[in-house]
PDB file of N, CA and C in Angstrom:
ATOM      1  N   UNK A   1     -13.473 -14.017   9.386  1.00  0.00           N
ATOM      2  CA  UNK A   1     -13.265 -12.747   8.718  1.00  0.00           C
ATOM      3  C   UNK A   1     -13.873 -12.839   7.326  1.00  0.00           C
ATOM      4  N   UNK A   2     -14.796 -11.983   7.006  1.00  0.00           N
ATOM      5  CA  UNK A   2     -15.075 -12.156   5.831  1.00  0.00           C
ATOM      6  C   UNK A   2     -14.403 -11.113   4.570  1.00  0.00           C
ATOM      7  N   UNK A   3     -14.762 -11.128   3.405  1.00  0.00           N
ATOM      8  CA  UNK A   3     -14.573 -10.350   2.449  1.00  0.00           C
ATOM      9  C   UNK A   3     -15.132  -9.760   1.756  1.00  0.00           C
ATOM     10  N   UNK A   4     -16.607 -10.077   2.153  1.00  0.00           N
ATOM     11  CA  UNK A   4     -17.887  -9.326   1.553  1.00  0.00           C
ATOM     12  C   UNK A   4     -18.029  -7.989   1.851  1.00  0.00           C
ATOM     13  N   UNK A   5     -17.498  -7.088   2.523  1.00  0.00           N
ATOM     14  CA  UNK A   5     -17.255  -5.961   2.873  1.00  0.00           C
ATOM     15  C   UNK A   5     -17.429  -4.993   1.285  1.00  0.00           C
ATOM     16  N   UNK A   6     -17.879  -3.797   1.954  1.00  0.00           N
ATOM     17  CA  UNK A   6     -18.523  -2.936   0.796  1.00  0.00           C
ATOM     18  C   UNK A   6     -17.122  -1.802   0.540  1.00  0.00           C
ATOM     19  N   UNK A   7     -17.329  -0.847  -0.491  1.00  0.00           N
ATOM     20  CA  UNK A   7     -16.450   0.024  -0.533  1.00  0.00           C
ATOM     21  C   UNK A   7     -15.999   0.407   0.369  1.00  0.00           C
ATOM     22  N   UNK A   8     -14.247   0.520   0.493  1.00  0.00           N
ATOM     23  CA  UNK A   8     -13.528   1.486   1.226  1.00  0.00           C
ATOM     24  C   UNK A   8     -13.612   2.823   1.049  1.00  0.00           C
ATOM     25  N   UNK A   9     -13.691   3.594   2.146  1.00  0.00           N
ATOM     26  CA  UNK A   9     -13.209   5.365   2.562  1.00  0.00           C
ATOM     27  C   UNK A   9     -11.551   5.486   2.163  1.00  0.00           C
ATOM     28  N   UNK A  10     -11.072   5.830   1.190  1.00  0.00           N
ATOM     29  CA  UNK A  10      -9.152   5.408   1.081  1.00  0.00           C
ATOM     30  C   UNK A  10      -8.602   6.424   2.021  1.00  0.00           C
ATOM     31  N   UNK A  11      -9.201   7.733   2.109  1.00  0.00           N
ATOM     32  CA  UNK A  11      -8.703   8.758   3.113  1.00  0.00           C
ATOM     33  C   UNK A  11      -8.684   7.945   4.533  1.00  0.00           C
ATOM     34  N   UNK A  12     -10.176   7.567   4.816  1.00  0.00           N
ATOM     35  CA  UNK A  12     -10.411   6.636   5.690  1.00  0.00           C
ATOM     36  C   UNK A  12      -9.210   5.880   6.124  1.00  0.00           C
ATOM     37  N   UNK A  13      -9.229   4.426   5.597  1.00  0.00           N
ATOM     38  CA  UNK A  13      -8.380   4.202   5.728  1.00  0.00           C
ATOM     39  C   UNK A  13      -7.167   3.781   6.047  1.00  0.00           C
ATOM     40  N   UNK A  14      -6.290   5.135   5.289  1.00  0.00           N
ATOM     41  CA  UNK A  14      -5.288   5.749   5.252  1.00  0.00           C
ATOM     42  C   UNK A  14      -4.740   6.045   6.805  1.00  0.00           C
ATOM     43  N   UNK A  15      -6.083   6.745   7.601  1.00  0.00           N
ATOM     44  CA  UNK A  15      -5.923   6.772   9.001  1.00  0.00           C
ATOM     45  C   UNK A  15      -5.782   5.699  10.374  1.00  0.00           C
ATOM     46  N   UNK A  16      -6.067   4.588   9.868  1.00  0.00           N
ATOM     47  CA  UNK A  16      -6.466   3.558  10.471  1.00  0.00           C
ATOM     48  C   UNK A  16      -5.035   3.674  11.466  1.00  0.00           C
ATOM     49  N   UNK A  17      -3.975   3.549  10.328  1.00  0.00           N
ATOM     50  CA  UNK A  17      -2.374   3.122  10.561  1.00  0.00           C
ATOM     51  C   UNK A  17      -2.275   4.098  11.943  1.00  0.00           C
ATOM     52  N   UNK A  18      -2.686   4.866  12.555  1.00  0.00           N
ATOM     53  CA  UNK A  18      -2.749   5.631  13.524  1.00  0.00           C
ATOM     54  C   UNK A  18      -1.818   6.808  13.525  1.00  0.00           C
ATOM     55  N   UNK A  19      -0.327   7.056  14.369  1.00  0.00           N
ATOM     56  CA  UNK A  19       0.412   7.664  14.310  1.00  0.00           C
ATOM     57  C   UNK A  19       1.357   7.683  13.101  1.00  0.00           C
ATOM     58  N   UNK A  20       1.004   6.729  12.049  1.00  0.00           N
ATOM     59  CA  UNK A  20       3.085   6.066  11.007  1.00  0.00           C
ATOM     60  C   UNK A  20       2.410   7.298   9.910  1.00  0.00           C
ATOM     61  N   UNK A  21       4.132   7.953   9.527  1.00  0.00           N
ATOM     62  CA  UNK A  21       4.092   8.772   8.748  1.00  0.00           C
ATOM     63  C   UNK A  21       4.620   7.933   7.587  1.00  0.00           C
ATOM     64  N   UNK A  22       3.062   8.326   6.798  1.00  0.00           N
ATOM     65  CA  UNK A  22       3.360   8.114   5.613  1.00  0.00           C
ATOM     66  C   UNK A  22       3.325   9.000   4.663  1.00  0.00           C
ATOM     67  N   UNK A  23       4.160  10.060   4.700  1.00  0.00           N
ATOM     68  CA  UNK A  23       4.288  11.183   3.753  1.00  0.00           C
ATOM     69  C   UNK A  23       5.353  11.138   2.965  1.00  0.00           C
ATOM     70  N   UNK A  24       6.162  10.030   2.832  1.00  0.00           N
ATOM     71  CA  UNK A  24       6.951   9.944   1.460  1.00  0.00           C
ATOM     72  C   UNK A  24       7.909   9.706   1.553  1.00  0.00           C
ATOM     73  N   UNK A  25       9.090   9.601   0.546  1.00  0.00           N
ATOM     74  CA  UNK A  25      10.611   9.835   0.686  1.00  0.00           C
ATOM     75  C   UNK A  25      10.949  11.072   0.568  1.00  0.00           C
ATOM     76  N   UNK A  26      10.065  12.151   0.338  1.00  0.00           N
ATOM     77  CA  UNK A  26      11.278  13.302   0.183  1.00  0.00           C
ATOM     78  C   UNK A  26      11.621  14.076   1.392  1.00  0.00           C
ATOM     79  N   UNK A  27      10.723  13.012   2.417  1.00  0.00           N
ATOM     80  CA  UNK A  27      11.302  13.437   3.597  1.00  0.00           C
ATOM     81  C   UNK A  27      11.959  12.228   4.542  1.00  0.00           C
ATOM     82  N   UNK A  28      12.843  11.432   3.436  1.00  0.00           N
ATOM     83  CA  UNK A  28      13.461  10.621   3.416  1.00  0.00           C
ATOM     84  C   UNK A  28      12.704   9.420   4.325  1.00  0.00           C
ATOM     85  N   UNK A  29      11.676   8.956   3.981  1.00  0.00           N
ATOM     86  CA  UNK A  29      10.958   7.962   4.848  1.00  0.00           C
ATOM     87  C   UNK A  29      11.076   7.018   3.996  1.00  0.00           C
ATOM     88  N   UNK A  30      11.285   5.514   5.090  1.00  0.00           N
ATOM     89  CA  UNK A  30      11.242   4.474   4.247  1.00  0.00           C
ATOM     90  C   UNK A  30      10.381   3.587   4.812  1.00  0.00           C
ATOM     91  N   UNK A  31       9.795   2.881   4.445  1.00  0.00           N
ATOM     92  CA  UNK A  31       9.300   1.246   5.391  1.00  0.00           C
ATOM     93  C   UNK A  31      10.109   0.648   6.025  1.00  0.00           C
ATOM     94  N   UNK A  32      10.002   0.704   7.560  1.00  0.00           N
ATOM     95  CA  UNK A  32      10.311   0.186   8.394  1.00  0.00           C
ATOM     96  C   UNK A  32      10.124  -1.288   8.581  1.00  0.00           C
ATOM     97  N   UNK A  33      10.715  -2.183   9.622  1.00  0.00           N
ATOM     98  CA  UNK A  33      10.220  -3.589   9.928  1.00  0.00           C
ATOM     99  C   UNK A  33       9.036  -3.455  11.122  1.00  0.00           C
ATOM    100  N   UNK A  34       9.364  -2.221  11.644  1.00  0.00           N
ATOM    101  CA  UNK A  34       7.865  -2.044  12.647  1.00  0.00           C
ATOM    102  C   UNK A  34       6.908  -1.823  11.485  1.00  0.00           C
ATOM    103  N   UNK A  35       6.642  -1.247  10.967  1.00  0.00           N
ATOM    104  CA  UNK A  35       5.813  -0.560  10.013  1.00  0.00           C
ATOM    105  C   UNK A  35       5.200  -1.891   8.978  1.00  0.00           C
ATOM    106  N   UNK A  36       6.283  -2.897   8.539  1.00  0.00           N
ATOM    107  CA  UNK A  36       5.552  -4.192   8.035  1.00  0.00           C
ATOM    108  C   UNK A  36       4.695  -5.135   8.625  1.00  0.00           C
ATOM    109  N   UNK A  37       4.916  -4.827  10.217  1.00  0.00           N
ATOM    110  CA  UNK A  37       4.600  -5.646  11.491  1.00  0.00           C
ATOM    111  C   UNK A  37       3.283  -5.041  11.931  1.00  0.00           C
ATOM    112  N   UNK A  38       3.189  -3.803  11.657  1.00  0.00           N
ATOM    113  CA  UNK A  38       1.861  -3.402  11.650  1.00  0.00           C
ATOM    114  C   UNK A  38       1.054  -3.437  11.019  1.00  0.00           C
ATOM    115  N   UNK A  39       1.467  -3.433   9.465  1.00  0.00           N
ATOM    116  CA  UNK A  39       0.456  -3.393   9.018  1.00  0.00           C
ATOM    117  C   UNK A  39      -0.307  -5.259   8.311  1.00  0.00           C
ATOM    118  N   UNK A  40       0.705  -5.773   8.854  1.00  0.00           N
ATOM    119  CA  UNK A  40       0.544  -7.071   8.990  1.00  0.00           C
ATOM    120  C   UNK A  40      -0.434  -7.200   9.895  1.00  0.00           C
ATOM    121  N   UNK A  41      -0.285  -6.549  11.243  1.00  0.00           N
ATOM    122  CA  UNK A  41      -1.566  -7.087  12.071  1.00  0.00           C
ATOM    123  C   UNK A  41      -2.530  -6.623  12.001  1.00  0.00           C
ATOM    124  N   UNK A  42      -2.736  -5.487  11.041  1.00  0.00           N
ATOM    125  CA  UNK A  42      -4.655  -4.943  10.743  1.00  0.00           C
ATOM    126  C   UNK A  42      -5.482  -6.196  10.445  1.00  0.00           C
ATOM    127  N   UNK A  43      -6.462  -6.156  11.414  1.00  0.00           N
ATOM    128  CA  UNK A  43      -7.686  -7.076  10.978  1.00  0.00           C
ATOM    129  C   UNK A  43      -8.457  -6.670   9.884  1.00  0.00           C
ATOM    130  N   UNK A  44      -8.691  -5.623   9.509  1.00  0.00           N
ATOM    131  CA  UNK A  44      -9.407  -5.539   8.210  1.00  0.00           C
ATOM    132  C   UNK A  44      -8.942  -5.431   6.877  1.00  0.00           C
ATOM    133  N   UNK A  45      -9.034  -6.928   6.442  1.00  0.00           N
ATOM    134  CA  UNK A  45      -8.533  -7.163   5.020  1.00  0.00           C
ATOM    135  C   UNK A  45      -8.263  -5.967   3.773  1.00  0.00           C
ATOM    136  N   UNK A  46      -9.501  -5.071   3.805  1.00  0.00           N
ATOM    137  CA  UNK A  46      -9.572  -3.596   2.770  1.00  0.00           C
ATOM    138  C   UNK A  46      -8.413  -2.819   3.390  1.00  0.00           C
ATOM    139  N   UNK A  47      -8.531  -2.484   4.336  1.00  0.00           N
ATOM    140  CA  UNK A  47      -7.461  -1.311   4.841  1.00  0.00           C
ATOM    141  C   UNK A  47      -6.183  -2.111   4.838  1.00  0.00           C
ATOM    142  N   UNK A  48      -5.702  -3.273   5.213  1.00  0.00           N
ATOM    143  CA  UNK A  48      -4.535  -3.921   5.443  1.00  0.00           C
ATOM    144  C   UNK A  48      -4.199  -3.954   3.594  1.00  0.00           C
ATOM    145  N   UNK A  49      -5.209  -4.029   2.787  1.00  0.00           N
ATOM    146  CA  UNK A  49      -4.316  -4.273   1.434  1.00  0.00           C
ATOM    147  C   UNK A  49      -3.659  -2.944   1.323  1.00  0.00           C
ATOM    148  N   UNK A  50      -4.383  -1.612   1.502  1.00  0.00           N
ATOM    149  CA  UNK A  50      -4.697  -0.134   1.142  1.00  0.00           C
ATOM    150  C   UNK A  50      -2.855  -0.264   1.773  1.00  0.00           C
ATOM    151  N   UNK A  51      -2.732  -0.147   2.776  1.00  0.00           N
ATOM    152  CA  UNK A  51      -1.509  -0.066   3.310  1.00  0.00           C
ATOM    153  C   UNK A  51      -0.096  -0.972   2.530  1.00  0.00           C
ATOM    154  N   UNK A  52      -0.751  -2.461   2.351  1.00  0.00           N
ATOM    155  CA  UNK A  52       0.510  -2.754   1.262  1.00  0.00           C
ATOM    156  C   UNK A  52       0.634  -1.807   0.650  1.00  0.00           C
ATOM    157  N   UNK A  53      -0.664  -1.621  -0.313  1.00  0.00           N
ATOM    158  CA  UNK A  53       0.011  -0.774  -1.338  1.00  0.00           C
ATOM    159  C   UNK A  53       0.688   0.608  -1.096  1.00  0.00           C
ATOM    160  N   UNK A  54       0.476   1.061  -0.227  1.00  0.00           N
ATOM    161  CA  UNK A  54       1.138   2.258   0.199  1.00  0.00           C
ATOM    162  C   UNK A  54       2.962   1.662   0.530  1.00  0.00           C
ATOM    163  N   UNK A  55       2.409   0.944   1.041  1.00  0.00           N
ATOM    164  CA  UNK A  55       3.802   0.626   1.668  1.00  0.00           C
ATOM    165  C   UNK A  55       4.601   0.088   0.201  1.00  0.00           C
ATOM    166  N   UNK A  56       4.206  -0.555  -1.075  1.00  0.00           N
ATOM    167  CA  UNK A  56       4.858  -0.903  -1.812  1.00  0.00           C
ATOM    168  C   UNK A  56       5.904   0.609  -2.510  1.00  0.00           C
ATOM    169  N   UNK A  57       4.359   1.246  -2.819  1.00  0.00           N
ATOM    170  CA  UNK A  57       4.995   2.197  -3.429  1.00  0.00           C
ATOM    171  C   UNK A  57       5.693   3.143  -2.686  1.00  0.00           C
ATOM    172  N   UNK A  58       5.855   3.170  -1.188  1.00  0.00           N
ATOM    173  CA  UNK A  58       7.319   3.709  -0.320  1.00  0.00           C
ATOM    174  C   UNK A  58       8.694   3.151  -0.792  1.00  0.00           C
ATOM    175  N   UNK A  59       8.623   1.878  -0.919  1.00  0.00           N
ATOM    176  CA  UNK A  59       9.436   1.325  -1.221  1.00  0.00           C
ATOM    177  C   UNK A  59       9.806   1.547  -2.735  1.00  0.00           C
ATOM    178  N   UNK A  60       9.328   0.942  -3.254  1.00  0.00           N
ATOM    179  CA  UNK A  60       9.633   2.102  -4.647  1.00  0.00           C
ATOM    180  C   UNK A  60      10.359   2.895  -5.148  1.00  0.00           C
ATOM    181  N   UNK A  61       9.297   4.023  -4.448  1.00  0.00           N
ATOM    182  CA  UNK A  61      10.469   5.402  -3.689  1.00  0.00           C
ATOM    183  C   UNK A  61      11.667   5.328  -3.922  1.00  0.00           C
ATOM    184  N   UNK A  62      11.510   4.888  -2.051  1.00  0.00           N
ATOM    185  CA  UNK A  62      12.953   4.753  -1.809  1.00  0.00           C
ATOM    186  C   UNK A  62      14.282   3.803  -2.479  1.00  0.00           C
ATOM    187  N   UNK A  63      13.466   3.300  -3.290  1.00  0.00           N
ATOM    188  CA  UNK A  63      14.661   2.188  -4.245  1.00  0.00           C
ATOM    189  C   UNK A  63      14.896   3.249  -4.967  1.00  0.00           C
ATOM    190  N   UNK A  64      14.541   3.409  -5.573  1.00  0.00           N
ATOM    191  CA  UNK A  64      14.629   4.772  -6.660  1.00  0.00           C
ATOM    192  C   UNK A  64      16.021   5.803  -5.666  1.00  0.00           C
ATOM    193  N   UNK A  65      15.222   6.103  -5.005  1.00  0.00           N
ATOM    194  CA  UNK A  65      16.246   7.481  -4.908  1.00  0.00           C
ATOM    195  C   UNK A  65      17.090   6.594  -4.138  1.00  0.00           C
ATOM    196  N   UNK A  66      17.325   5.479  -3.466  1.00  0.00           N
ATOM    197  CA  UNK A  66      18.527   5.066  -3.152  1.00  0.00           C
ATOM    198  C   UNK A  66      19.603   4.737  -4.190  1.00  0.00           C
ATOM    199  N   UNK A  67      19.301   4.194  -4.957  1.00  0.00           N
ATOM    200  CA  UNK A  67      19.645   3.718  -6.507  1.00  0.00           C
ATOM    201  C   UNK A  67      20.311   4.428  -7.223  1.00  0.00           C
ATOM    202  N   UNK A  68      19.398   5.607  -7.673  1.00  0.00           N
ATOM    203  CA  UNK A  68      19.431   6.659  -8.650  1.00  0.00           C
ATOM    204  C   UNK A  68      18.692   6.764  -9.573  1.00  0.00           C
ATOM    205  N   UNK A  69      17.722   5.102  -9.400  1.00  0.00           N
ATOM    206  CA  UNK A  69      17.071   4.814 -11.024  1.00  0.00           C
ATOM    207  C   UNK A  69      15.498   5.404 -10.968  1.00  0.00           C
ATOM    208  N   UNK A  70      15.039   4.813 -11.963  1.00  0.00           N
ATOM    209  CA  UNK A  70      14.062   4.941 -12.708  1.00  0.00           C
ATOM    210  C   UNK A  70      13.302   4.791 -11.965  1.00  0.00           C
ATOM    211  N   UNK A  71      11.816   4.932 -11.920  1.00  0.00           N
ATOM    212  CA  UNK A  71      10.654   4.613 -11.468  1.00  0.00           C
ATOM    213  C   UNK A  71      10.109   2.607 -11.309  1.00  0.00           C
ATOM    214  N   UNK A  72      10.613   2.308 -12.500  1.00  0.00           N
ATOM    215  CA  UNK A  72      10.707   0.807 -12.889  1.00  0.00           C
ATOM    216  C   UNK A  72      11.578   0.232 -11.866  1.00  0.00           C
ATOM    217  N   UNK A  73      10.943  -0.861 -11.134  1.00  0.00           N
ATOM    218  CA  UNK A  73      11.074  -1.311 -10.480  1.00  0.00           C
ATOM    219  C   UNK A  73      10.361  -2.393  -9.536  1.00  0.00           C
ATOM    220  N   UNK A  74      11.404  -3.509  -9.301  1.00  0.00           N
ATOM    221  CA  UNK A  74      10.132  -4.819  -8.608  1.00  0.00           C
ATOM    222  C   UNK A  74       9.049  -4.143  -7.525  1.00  0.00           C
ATOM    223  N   UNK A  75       9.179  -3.172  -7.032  1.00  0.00           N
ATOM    224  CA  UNK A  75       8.220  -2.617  -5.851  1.00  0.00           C
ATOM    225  C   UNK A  75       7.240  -1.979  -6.822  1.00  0.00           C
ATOM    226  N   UNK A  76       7.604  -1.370  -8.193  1.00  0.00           N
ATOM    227  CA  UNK A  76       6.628  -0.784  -8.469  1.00  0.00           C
ATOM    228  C   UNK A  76       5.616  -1.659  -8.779  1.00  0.00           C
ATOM    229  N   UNK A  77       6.154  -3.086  -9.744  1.00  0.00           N
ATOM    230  CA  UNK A  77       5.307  -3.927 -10.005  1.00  0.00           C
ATOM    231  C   UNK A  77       4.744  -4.257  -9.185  1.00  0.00           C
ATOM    232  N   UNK A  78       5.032  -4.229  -7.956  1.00  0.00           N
ATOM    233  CA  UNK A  78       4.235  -5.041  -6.584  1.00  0.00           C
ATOM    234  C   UNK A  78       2.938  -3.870  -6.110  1.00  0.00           C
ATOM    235  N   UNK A  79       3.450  -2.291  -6.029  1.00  0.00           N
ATOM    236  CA  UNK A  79       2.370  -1.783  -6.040  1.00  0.00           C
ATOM    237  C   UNK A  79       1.290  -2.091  -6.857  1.00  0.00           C
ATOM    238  N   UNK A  80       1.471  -2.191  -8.341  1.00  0.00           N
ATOM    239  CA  UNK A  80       0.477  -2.234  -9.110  1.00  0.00           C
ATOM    240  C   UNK A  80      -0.449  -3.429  -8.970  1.00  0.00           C
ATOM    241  N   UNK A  81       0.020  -4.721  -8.665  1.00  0.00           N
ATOM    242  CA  UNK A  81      -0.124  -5.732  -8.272  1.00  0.00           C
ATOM    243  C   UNK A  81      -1.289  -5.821  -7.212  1.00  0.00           C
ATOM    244  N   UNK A  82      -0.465  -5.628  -6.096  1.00  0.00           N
ATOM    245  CA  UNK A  82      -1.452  -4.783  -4.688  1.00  0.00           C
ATOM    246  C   UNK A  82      -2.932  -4.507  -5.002  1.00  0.00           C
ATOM    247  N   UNK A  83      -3.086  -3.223  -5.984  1.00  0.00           N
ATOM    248  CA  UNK A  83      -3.868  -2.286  -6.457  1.00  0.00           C
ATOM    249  C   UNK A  83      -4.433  -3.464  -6.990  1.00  0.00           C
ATOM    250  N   UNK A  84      -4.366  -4.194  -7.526  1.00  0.00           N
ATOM    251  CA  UNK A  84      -5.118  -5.139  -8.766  1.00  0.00           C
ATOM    252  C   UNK A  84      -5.822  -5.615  -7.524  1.00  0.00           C
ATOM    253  N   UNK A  85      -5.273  -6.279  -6.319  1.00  0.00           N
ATOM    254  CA  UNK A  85      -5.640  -7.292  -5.450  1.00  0.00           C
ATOM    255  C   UNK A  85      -6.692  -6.894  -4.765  1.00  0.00           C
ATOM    256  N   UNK A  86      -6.809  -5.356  -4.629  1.00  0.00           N
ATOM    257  CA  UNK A  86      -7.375  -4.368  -3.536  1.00  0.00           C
ATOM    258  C   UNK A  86      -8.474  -4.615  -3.791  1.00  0.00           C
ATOM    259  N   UNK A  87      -8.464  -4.392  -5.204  1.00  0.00           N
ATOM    260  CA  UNK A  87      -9.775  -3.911  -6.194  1.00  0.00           C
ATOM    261  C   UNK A  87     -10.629  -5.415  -5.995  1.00  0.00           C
ATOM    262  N   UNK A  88     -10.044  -6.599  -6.046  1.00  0.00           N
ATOM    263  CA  UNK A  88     -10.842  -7.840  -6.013  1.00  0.00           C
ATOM    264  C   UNK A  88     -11.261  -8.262  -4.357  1.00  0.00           C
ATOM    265  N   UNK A  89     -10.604  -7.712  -3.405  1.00  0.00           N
ATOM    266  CA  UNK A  89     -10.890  -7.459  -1.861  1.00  0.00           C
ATOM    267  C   UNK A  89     -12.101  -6.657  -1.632  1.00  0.00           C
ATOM    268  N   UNK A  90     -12.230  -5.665  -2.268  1.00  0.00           N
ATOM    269  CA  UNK A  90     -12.883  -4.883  -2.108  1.00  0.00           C
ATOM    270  C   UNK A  90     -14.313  -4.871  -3.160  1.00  0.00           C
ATOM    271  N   UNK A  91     -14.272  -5.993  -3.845  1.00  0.00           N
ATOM    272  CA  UNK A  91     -14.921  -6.608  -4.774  1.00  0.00           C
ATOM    273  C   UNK A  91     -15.530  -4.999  -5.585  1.00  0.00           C
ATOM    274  N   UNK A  92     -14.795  -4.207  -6.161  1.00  0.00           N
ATOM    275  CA  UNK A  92     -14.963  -3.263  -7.150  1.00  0.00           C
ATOM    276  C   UNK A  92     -14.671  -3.824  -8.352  1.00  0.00           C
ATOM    277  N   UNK A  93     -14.517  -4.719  -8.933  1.00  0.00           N
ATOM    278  CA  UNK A  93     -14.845  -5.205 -10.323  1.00  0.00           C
ATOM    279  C   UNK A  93     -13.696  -4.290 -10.979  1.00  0.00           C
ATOM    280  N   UNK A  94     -14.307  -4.511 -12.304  1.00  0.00           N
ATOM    281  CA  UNK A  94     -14.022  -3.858 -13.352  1.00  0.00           C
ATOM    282  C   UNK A  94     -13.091  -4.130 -14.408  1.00  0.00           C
ATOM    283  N   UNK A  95     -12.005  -3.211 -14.943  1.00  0.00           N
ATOM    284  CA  UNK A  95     -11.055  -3.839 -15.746  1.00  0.00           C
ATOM    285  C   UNK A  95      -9.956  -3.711 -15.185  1.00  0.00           C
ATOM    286  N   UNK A  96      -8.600  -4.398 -15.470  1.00  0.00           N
ATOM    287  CA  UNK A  96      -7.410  -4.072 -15.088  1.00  0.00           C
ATOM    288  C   UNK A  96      -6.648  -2.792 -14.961  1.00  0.00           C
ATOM    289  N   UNK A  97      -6.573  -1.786 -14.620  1.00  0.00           N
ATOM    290  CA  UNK A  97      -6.017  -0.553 -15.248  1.00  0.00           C
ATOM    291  C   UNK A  97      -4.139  -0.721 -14.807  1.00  0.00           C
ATOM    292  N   UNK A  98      -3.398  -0.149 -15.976  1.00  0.00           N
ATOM    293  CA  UNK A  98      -2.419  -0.429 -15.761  1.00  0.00           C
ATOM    294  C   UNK A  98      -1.324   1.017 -15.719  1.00  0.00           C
TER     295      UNK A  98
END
């Protein structure tokens, strides 16, 4: 498997995941253990990060509104994290954005 792979399509994708709704918590969706299990088994490194990060920031979410709190939170850091990782997967360079 390599990593030399050129820019991702993010809409793209986004679709790969096939049928899993990923439209949010406000329609009370959370990350599932099927849903980690899948996206664990994508073979393509770009789209499999694209999905952590989606999946981080579900989680997130849903900490949040389970909670009550803030946006701040270990998932958020992990999204952002993700995003940092994507960007070096996907060998887009650049600077950190935070």
């Amino acid at each position: 498997m390599s990593l030399t792979r050129g820019p991702v399509d993010i809409e793209s994708a986004a679709l790969v995941a096939g049928d899993a709704d990923l439209s949010g918590t406000a329609a009370g969706w959370a990350p599932t253990l099927a849903d980690v299990e899948r996206i664990v088994a994508l073979a393509d490194p770009a789209v499999r990060n694209l999905q952590i990060t989606q999946c981080y920031c579900e989680l997130s979410r849903a900490l949040a509104a389970r909670t009550g709190g803030g946006p701040a939170n270990w998932c958020r850091v992990a999204t952002w994290a993700s995003k940092q990782a994507g960007q070096t997967i996907r060998k887009e360079g650049g600077t950190i954005r935070t």
